[in-house]
PDB file of N, CA and C in Angstrom:
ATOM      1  N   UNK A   1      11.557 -72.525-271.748  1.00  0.00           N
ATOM      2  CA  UNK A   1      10.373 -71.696-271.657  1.00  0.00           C
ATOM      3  C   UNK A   1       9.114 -72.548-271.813  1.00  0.00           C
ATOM      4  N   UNK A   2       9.185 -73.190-272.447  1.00  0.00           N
ATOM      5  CA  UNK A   2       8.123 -74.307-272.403  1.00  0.00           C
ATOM      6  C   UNK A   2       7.912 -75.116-271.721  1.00  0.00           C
ATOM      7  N   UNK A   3       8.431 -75.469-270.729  1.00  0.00           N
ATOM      8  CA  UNK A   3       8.371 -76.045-269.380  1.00  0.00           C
ATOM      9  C   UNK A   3       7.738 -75.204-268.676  1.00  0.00           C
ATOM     10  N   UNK A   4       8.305 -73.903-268.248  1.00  0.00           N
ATOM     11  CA  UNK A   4       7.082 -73.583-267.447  1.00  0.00           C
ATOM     12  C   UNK A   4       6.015 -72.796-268.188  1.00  0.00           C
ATOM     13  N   UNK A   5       6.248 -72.298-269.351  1.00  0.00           N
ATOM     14  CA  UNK A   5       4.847 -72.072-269.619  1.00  0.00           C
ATOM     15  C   UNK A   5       3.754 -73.186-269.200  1.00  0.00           C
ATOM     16  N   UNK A   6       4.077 -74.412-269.551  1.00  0.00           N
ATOM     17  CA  UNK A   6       3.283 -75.407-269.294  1.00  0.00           C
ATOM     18  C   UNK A   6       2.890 -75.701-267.933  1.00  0.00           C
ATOM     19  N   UNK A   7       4.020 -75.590-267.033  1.00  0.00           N
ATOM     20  CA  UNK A   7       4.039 -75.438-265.332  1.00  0.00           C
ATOM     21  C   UNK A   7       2.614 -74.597-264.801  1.00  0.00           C
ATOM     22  N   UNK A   8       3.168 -73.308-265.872  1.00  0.00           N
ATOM     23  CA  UNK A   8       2.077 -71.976-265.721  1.00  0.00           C
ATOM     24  C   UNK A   8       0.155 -72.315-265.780  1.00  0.00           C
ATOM     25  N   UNK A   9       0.679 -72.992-266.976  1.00  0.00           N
ATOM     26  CA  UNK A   9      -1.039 -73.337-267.364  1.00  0.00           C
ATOM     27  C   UNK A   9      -1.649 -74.239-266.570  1.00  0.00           C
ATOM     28  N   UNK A  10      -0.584 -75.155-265.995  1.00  0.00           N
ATOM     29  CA  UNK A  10      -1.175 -76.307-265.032  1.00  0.00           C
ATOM     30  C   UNK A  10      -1.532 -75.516-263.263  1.00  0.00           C
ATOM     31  N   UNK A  11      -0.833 -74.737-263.295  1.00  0.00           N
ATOM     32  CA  UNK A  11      -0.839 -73.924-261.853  1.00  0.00           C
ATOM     33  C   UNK A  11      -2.805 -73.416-261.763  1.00  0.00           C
ATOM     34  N   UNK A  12      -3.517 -73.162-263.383  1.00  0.00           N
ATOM     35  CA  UNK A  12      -4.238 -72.140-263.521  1.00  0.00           C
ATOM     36  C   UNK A  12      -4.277 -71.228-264.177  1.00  0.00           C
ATOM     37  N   UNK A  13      -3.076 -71.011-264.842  1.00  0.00           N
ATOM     38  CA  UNK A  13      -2.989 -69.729-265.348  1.00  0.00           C
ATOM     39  C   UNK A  13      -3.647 -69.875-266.562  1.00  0.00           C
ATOM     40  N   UNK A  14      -4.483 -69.046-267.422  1.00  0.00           N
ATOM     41  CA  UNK A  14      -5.253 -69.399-268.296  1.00  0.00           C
ATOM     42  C   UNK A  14      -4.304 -68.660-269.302  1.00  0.00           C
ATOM     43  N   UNK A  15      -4.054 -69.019-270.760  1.00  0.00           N
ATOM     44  CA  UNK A  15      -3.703 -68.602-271.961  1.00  0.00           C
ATOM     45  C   UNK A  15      -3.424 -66.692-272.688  1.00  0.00           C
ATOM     46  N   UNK A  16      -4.718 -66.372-271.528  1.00  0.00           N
ATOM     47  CA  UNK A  16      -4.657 -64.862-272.315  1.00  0.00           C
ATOM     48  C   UNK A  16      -4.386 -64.466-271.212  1.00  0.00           C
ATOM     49  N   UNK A  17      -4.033 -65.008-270.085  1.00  0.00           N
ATOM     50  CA  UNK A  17      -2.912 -64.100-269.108  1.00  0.00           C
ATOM     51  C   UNK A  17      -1.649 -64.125-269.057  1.00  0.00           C
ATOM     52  N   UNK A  18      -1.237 -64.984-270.268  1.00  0.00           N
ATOM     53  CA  UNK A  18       0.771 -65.043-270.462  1.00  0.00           C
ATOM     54  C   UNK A  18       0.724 -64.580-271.858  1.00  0.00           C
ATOM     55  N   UNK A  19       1.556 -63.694-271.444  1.00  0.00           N
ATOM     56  CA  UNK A  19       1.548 -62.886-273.479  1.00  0.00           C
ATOM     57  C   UNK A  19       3.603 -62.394-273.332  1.00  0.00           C
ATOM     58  N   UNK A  20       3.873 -62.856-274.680  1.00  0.00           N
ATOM     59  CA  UNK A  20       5.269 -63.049-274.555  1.00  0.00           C
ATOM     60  C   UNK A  20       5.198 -60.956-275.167  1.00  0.00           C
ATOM     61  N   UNK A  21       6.493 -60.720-273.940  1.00  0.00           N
ATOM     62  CA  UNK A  21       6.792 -59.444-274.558  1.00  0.00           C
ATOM     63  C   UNK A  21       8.155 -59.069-274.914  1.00  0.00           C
ATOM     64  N   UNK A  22       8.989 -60.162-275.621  1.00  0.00           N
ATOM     65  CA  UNK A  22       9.711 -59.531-276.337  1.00  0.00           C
ATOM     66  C   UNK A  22      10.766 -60.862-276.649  1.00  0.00           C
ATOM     67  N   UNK A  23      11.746 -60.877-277.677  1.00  0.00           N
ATOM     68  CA  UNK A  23      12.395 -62.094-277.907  1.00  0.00           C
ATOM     69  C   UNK A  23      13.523 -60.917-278.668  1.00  0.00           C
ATOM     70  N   UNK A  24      14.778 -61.486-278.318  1.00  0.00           N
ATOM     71  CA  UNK A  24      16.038 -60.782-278.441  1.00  0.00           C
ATOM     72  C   UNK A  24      17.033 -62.260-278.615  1.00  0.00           C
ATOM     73  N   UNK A  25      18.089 -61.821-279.644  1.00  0.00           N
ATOM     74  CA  UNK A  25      19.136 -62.430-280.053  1.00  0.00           C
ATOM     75  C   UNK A  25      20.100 -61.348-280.384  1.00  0.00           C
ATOM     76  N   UNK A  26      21.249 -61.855-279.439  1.00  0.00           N
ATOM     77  CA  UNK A  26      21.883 -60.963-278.984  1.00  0.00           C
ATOM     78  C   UNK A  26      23.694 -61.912-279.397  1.00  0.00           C
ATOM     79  N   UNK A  27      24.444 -61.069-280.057  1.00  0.00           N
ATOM     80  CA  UNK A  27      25.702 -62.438-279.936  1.00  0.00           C
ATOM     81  C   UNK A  27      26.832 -62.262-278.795  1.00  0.00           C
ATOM     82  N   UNK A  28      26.973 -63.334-278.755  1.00  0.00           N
ATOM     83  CA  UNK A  28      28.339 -63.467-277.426  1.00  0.00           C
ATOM     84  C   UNK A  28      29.285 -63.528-277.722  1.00  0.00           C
ATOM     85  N   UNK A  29      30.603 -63.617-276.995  1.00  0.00           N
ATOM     86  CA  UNK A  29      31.622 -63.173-277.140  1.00  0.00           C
ATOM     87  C   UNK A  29      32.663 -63.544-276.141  1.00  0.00           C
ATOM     88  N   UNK A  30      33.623 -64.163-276.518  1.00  0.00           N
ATOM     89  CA  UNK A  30      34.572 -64.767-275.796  1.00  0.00           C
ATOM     90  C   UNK A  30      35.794 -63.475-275.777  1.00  0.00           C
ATOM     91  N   UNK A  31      36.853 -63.746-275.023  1.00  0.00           N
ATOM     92  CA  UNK A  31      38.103 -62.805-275.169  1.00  0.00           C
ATOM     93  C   UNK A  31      39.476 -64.119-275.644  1.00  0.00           C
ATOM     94  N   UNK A  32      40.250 -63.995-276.268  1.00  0.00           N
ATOM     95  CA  UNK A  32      41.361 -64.401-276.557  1.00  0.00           C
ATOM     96  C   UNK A  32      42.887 -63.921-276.591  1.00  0.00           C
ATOM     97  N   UNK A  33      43.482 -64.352-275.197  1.00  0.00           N
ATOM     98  CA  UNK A  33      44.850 -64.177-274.901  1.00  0.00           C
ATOM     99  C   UNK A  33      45.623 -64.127-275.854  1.00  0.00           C
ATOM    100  N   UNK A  34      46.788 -63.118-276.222  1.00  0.00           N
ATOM    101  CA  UNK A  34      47.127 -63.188-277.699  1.00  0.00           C
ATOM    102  C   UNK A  34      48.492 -63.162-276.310  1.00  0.00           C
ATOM    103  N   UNK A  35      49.504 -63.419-277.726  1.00  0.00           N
ATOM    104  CA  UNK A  35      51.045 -63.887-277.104  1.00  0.00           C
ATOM    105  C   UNK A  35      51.693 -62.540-276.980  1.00  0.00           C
ATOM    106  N   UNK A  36      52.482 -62.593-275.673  1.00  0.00           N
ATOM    107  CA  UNK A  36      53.238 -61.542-275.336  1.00  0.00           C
ATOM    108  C   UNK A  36      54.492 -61.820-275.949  1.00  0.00           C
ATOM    109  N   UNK A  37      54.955 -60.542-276.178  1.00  0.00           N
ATOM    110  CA  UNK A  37      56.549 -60.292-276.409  1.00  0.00           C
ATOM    111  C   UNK A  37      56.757 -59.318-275.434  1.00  0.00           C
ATOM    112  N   UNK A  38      58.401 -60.212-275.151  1.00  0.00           N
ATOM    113  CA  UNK A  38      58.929 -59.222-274.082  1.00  0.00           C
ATOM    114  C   UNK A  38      59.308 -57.590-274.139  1.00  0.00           C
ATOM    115  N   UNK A  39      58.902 -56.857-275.140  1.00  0.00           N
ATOM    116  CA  UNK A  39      58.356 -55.825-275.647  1.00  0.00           C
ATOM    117  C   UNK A  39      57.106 -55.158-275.396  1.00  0.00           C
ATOM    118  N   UNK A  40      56.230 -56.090-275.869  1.00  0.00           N
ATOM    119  CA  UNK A  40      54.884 -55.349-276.202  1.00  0.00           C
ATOM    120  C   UNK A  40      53.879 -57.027-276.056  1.00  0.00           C
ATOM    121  N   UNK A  41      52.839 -56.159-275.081  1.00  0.00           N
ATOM    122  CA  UNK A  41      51.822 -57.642-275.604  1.00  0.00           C
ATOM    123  C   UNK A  41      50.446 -56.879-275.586  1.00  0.00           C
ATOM    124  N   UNK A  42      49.747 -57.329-276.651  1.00  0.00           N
ATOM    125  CA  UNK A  42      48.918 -56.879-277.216  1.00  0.00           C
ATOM    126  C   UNK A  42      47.744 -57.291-276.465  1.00  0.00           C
ATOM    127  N   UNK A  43      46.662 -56.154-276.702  1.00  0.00           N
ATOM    128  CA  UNK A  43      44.973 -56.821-276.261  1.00  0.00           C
ATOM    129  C   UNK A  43      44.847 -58.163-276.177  1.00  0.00           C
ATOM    130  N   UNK A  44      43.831 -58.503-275.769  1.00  0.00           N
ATOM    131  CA  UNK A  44      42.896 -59.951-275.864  1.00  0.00           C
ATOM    132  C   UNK A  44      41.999 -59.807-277.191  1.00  0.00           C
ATOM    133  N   UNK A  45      41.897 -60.024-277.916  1.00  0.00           N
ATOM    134  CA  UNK A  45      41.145 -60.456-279.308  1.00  0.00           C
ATOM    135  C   UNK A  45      39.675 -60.956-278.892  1.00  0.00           C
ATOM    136  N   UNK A  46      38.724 -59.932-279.482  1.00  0.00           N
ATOM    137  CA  UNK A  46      37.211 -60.379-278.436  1.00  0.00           C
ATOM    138  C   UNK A  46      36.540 -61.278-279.772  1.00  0.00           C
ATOM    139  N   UNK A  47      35.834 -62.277-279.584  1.00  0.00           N
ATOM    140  CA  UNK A  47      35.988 -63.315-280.772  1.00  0.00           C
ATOM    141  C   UNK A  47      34.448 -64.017-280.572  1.00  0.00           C
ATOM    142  N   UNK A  48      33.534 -63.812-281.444  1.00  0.00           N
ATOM    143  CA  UNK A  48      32.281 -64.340-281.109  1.00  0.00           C
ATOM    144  C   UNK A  48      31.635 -65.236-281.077  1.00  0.00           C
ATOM    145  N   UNK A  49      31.534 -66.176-280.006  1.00  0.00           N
ATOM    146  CA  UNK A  49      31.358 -67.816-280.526  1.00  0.00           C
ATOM    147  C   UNK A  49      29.722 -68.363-279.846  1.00  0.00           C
ATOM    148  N   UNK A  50      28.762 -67.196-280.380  1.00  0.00           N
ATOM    149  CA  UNK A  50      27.881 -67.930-280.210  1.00  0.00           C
ATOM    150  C   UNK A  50      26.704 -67.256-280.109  1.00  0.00           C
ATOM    151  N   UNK A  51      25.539 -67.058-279.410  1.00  0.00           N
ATOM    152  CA  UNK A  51      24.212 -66.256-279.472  1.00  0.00           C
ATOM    153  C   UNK A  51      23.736 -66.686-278.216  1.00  0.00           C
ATOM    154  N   UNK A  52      23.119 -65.539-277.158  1.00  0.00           N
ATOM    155  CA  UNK A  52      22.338 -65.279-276.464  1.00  0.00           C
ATOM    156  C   UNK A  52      20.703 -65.192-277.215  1.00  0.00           C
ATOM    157  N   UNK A  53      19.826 -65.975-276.739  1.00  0.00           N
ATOM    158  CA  UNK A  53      18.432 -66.275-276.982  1.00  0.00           C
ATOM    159  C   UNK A  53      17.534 -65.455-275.460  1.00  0.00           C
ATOM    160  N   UNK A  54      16.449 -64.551-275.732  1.00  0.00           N
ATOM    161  CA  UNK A  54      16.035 -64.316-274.360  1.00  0.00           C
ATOM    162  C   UNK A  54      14.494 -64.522-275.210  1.00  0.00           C
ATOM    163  N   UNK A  55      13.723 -64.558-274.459  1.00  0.00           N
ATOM    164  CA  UNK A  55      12.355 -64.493-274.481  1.00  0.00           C
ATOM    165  C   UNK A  55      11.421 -64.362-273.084  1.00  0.00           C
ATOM    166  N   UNK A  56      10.762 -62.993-273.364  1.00  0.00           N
ATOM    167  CA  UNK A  56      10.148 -62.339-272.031  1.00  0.00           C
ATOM    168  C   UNK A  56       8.843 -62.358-271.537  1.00  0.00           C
ATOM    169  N   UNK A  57       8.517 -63.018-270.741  1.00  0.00           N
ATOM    170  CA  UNK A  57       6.932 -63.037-270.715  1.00  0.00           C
ATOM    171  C   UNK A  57       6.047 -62.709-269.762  1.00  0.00           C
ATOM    172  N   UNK A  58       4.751 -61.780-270.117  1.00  0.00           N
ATOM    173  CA  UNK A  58       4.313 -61.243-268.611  1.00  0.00           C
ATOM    174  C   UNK A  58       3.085 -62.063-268.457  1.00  0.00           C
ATOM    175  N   UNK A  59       2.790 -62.039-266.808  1.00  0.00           N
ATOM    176  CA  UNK A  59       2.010 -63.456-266.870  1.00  0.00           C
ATOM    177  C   UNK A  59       1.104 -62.725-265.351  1.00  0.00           C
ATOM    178  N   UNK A  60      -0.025 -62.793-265.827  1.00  0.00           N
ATOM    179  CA  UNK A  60      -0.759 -62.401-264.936  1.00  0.00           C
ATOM    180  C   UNK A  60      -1.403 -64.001-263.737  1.00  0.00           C
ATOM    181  N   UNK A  61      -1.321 -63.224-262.510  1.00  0.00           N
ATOM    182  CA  UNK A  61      -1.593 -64.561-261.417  1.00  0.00           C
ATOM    183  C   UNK A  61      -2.987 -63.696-260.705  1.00  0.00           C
ATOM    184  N   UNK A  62      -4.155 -64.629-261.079  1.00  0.00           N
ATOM    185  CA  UNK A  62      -5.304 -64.144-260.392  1.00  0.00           C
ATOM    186  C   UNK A  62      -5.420 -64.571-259.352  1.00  0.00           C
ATOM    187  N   UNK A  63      -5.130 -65.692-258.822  1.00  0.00           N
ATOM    188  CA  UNK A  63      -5.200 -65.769-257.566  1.00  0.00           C
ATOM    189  C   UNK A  63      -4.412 -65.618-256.696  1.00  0.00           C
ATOM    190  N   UNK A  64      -3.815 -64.764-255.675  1.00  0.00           N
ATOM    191  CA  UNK A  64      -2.683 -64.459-255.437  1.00  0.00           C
ATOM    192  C   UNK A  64      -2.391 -65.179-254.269  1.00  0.00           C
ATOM    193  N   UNK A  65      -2.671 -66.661-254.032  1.00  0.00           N
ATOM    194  CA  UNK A  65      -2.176 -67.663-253.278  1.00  0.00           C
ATOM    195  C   UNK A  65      -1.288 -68.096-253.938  1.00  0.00           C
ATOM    196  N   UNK A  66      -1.160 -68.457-255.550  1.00  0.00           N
ATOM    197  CA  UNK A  66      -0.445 -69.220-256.228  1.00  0.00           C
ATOM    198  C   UNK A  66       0.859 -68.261-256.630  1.00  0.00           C
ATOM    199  N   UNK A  67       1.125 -66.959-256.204  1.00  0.00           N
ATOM    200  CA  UNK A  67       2.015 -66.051-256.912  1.00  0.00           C
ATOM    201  C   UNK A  67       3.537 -66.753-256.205  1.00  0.00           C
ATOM    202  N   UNK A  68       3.394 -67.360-255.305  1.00  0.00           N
ATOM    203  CA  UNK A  68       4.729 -67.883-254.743  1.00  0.00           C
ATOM    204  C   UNK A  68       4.872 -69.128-255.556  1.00  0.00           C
ATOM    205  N   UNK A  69       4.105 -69.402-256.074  1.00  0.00           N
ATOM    206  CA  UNK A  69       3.920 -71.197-256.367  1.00  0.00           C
ATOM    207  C   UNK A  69       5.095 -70.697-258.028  1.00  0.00           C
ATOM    208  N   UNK A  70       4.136 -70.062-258.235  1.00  0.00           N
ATOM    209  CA  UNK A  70       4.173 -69.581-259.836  1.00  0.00           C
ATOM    210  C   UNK A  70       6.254 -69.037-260.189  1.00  0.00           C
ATOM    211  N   UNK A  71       6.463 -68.245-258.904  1.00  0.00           N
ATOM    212  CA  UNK A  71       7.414 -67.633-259.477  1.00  0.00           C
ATOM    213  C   UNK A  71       8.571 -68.863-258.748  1.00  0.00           C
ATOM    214  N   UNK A  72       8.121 -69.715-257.802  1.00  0.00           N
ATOM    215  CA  UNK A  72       9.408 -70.762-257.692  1.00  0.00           C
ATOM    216  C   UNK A  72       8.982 -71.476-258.852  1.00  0.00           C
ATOM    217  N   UNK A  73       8.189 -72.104-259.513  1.00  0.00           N
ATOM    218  CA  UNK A  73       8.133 -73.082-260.947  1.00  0.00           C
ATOM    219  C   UNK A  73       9.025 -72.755-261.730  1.00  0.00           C
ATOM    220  N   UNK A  74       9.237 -71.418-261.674  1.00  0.00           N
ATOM    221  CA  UNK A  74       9.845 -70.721-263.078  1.00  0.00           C
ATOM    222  C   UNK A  74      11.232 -70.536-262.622  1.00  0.00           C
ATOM    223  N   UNK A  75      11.415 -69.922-261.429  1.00  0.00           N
ATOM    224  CA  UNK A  75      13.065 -69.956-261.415  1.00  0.00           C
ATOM    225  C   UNK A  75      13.133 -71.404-261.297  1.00  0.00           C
ATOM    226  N   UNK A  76      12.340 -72.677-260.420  1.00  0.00           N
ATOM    227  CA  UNK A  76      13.160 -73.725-260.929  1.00  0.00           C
ATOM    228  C   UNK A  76      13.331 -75.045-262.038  1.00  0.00           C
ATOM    229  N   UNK A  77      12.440 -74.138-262.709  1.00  0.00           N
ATOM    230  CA  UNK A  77      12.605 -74.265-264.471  1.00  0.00           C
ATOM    231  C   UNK A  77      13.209 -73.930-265.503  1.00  0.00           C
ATOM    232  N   UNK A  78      14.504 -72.970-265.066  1.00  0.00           N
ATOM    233  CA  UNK A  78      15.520 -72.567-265.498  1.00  0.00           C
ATOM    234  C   UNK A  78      15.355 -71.007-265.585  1.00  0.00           C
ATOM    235  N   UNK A  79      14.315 -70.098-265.661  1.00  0.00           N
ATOM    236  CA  UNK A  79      14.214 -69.012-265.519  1.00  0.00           C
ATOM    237  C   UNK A  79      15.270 -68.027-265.059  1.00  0.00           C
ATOM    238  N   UNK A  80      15.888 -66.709-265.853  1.00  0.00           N
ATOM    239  CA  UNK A  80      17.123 -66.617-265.509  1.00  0.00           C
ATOM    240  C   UNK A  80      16.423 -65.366-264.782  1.00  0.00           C
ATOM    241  N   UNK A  81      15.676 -64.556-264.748  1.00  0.00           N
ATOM    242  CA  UNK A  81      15.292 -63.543-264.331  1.00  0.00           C
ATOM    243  C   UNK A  81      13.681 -63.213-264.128  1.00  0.00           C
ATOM    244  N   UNK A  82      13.643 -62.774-263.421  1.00  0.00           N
ATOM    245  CA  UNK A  82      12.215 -62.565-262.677  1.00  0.00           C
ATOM    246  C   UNK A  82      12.071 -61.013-262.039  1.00  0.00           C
ATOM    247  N   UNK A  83      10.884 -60.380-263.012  1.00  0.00           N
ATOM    248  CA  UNK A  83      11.440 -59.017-262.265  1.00  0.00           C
ATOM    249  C   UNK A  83      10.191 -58.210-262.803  1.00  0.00           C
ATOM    250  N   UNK A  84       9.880 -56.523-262.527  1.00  0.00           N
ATOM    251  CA  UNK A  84       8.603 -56.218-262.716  1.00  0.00           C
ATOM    252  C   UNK A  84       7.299 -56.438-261.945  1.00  0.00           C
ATOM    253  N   UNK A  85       7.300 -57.006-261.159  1.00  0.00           N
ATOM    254  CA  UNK A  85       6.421 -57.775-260.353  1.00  0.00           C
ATOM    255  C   UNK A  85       5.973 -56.293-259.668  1.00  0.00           C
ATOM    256  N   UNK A  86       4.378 -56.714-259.987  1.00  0.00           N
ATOM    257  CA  UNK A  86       3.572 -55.515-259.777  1.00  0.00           C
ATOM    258  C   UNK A  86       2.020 -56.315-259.179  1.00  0.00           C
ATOM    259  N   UNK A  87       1.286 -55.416-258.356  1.00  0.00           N
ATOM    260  CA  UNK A  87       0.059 -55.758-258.314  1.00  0.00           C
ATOM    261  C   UNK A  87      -0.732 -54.764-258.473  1.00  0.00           C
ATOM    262  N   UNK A  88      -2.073 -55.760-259.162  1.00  0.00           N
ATOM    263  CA  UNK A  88      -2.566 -54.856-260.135  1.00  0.00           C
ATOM    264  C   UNK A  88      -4.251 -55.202-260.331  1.00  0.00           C
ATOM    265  N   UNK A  89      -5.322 -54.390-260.201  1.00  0.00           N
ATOM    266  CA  UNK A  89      -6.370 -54.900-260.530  1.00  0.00           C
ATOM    267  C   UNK A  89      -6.820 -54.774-261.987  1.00  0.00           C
ATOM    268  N   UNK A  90      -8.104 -56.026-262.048  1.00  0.00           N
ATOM    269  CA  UNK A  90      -8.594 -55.811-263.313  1.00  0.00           C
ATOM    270  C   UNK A  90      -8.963 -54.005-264.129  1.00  0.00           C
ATOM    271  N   UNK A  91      -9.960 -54.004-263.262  1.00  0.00           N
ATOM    272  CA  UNK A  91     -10.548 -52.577-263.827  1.00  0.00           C
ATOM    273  C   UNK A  91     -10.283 -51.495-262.483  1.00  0.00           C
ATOM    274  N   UNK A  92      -9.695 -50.673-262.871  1.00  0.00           N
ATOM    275  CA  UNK A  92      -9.267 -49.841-261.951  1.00  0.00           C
ATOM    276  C   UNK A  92      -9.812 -48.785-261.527  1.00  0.00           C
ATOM    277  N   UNK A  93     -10.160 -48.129-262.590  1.00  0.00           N
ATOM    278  CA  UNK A  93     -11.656 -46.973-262.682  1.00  0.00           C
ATOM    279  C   UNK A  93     -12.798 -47.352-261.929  1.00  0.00           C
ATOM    280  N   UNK A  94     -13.219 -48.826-262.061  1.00  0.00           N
ATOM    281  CA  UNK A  94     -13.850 -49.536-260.823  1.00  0.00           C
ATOM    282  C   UNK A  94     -13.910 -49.026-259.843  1.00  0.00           C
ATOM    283  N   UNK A  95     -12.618 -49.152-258.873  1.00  0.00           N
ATOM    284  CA  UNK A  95     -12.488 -49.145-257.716  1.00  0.00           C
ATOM    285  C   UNK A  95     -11.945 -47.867-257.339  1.00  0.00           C
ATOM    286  N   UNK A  96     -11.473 -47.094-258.127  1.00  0.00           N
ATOM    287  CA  UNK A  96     -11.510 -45.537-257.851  1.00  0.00           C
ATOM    288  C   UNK A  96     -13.192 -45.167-257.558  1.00  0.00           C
ATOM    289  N   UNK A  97     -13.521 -45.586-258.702  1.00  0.00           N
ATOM    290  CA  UNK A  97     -15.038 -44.756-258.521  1.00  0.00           C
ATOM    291  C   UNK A  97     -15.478 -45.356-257.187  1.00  0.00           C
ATOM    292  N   UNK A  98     -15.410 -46.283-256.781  1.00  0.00           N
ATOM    293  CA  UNK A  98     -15.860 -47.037-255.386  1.00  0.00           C
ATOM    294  C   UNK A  98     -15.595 -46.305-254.407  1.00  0.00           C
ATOM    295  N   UNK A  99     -14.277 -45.982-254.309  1.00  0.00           N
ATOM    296  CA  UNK A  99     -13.680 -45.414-253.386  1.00  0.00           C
ATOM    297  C   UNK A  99     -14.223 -43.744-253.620  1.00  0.00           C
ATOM    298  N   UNK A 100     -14.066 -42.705-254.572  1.00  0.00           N
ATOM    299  CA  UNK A 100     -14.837 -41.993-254.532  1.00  0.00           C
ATOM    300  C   UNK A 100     -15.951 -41.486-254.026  1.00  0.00           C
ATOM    301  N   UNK A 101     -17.136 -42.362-254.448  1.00  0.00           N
ATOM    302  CA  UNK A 101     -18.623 -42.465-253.901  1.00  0.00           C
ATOM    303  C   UNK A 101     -18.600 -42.917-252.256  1.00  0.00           C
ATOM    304  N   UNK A 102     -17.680 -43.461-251.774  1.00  0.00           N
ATOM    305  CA  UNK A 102     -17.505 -43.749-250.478  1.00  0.00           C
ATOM    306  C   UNK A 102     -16.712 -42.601-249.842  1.00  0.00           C
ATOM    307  N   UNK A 103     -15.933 -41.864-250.440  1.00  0.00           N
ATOM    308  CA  UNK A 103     -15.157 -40.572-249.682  1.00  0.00           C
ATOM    309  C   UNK A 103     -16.523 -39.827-249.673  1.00  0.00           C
ATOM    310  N   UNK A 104     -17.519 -38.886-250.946  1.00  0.00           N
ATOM    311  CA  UNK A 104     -18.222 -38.426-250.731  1.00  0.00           C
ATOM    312  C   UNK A 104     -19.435 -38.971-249.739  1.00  0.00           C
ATOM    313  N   UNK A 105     -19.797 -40.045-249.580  1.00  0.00           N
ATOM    314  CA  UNK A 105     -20.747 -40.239-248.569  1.00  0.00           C
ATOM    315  C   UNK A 105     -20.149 -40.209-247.294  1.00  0.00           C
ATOM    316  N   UNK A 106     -19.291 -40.427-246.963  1.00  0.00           N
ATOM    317  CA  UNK A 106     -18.465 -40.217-245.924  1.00  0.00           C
ATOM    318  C   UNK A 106     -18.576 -38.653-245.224  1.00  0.00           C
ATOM    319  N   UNK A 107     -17.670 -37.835-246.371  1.00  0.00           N
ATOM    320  CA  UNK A 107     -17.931 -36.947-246.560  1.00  0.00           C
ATOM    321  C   UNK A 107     -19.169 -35.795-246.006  1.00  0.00           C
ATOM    322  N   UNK A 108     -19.911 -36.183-246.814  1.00  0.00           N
ATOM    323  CA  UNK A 108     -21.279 -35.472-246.557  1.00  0.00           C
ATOM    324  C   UNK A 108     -21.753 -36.075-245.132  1.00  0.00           C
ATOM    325  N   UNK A 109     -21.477 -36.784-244.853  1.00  0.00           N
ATOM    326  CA  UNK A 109     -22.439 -37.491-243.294  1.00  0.00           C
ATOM    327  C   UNK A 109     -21.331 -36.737-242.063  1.00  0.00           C
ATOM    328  N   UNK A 110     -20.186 -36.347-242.515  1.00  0.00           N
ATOM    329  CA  UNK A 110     -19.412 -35.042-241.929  1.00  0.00           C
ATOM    330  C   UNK A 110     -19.882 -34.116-241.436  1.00  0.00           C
ATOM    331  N   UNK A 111     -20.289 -33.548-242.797  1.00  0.00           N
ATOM    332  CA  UNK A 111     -20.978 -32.224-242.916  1.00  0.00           C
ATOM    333  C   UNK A 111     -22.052 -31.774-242.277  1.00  0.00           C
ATOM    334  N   UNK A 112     -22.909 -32.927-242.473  1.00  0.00           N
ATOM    335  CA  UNK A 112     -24.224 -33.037-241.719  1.00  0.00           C
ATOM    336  C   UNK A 112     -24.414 -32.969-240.230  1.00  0.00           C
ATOM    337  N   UNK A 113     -23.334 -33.876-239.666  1.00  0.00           N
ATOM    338  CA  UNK A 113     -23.218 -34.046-238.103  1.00  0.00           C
ATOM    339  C   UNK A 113     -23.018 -32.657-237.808  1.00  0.00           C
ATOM    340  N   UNK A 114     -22.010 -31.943-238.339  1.00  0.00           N
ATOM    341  CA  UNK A 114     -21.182 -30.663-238.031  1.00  0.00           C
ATOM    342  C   UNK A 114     -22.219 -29.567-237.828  1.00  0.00           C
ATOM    343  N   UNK A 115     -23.249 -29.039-238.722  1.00  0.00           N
ATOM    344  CA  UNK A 115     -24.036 -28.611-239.198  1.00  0.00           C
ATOM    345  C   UNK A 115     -24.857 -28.856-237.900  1.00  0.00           C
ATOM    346  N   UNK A 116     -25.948 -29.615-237.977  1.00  0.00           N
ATOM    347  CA  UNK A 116     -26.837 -29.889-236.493  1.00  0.00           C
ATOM    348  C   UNK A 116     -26.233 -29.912-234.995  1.00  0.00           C
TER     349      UNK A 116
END
């Protein structure tokens, strides 16, 4: 993870656009062949030899030339999963209201033609 975080920061990505969301330890688990009798042979014996480590991180890409750059660094930085991938603006209310004030002027210059 520190590889490409570092990958990340060198790409551009600035600090308060990668925020880790979540870290899980999880244990693993092998199965073990137990001996048959020509009778009866019993389960596999599930036997735990070890720990799964994940750590999840969402990482915002402002410039969206680099979003290809960004997500091959990371899968080939060992990255086991890549997923969520959304696009998304800063302020969103922004550009509603934009779009709004542009339906109503639109709008009204409708009305007007219709009218005369």
């Amino acid at each position: 993870m520190d590889i490409i975080l570092t990958k990340l920061k060198a790409l551009g990505i600035e600090e308060k656009d990668i925020n880790t969301t979540d870290y899980s330890l999880l244990p693993k688990y092998t199965y073990e062949s137990t001996i048959c009798s020509s009778v009866f042979c019993p389960p596999s014996r599930k036997v735990q030899d070890g720990y799964t480590a994940s750590h999840n991180v969402s990482v915002k890409v402002r410039k969206t030339e680099n979003v290809g750059e960004a997500l091959a660094l990371a899968g080939e930085n060992g990255a086991t999963g890549l997923s969520n991938i959304s696009f998304t603006v800063d302020d969103p209310d922004k550009i509603l209201d934009e779009a709004r004030a542009e339906a109503i002027t639109d709008a009204r210059a409708k009305i007007v033609y219709e009218i005369r």
